[in-house]
C-alpha atoms as a PDB file:
ATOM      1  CA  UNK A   1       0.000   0.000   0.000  1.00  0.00           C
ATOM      2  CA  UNK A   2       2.965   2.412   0.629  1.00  0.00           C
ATOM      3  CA  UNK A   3       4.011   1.839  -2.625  1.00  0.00           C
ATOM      4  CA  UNK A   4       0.951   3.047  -4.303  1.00  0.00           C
ATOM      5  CA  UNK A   5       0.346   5.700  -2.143  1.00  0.00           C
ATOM      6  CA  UNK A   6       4.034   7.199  -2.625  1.00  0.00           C
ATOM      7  CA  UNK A   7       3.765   6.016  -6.745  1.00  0.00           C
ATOM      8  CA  UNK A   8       7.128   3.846  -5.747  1.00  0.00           C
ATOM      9  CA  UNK A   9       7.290   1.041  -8.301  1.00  0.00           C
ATOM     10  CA  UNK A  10       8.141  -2.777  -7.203  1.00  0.00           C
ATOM     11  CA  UNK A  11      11.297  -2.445  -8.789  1.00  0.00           C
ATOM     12  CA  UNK A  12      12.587   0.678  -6.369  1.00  0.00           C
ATOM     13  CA  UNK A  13      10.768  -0.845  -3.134  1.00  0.00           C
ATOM     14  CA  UNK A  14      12.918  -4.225  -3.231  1.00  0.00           C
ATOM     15  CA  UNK A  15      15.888  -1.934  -4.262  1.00  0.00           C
ATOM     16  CA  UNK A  16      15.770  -0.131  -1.334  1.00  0.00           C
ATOM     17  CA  UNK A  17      13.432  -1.284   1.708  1.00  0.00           C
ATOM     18  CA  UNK A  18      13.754  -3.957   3.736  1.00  0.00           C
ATOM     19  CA  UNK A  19      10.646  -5.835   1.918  1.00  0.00           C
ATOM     20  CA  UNK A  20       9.820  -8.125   5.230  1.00  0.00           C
ATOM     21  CA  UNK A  21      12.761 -10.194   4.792  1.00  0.00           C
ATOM     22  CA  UNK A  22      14.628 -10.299   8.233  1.00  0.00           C
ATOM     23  CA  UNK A  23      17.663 -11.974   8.252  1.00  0.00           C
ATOM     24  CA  UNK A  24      18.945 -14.404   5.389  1.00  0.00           C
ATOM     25  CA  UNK A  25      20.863 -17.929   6.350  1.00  0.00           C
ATOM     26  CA  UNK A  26      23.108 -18.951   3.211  1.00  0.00           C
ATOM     27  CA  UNK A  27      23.241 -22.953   2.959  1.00  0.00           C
ATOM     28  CA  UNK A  28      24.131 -25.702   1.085  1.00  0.00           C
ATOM     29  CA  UNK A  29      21.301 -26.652  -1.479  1.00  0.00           C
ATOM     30  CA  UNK A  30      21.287 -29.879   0.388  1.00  0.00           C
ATOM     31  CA  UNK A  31      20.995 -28.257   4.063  1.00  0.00           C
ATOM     32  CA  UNK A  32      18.234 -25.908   3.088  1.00  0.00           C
ATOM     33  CA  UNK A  33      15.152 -28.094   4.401  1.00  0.00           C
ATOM     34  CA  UNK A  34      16.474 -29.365   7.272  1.00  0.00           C
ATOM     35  CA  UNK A  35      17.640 -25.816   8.103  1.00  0.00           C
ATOM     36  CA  UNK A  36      13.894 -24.269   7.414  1.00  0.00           C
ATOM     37  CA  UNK A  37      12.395 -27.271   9.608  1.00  0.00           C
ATOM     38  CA  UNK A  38      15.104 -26.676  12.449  1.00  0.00           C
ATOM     39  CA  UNK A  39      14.071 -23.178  12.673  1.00  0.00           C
ATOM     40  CA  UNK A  40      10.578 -23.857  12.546  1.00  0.00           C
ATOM     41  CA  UNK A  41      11.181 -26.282  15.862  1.00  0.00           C
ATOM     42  CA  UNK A  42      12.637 -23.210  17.111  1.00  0.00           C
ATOM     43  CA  UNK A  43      10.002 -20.726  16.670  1.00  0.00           C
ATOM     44  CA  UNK A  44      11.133 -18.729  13.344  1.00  0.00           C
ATOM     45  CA  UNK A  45       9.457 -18.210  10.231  1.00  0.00           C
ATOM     46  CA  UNK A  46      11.545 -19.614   7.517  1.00  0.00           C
ATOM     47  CA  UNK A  47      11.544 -20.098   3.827  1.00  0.00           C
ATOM     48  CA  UNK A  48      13.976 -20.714   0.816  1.00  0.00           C
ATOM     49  CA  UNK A  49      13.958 -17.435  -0.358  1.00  0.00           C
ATOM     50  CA  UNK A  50      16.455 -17.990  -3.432  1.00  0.00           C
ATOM     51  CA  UNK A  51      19.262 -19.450  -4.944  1.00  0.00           C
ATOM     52  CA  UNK A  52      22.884 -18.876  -6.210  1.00  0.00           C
ATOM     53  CA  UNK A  53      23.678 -19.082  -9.731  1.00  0.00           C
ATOM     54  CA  UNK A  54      26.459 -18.573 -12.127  1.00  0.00           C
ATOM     55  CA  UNK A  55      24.342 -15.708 -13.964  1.00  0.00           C
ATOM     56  CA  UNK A  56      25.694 -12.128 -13.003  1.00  0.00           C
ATOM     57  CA  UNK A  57      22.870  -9.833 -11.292  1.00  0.00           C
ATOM     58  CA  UNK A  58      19.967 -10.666  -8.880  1.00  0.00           C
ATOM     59  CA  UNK A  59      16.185 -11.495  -9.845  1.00  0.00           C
ATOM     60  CA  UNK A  60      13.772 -11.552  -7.417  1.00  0.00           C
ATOM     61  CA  UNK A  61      10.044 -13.222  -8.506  1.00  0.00           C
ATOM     62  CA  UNK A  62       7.597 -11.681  -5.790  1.00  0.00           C
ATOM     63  CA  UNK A  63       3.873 -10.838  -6.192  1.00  0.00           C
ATOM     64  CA  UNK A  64       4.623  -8.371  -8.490  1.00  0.00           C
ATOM     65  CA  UNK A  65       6.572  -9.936 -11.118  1.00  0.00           C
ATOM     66  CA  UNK A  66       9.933 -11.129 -11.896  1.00  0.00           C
ATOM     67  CA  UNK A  67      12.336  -7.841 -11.166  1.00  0.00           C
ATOM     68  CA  UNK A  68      15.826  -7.908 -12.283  1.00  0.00           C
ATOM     69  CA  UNK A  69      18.882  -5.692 -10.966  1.00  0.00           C
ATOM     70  CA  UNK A  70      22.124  -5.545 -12.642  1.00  0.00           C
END
């Protein structure tokens, strides 16, 4: 709703704001489940929010569509 109310596009919001995420664990491919369920058992919200890749820049795919960033 911020967004729309300041006319801040998708693209600038994940740029710049926080965007809910909290902190961000980087694991092994293989660890990432049991990592999510371990943190569940301790009381966190977790998710696999992403993954590395060879490709050069970041996409995120959120609600809004896929947004890339150099």
């Amino acid at each position: 709703r911020l967004c729309e109310i300041g006319g801040i596009s998708p693209e600038t919001a994940y740029l710049y704001w926080n965007m809910g995420n909290g902190m961000l664990l980087v694991v092994a491919p293989e660890a990432a489940e049991a990592t999510v369920q371990q943190l569940a058992q301790s009381g966190y919200q977790a998710q696999v929010a992403g993954y590395l890749t060879a490709e050069a820049g970041v996409t995120l795919r959120v609600a809004a569509g896929e947004l890339k960033y150099a």
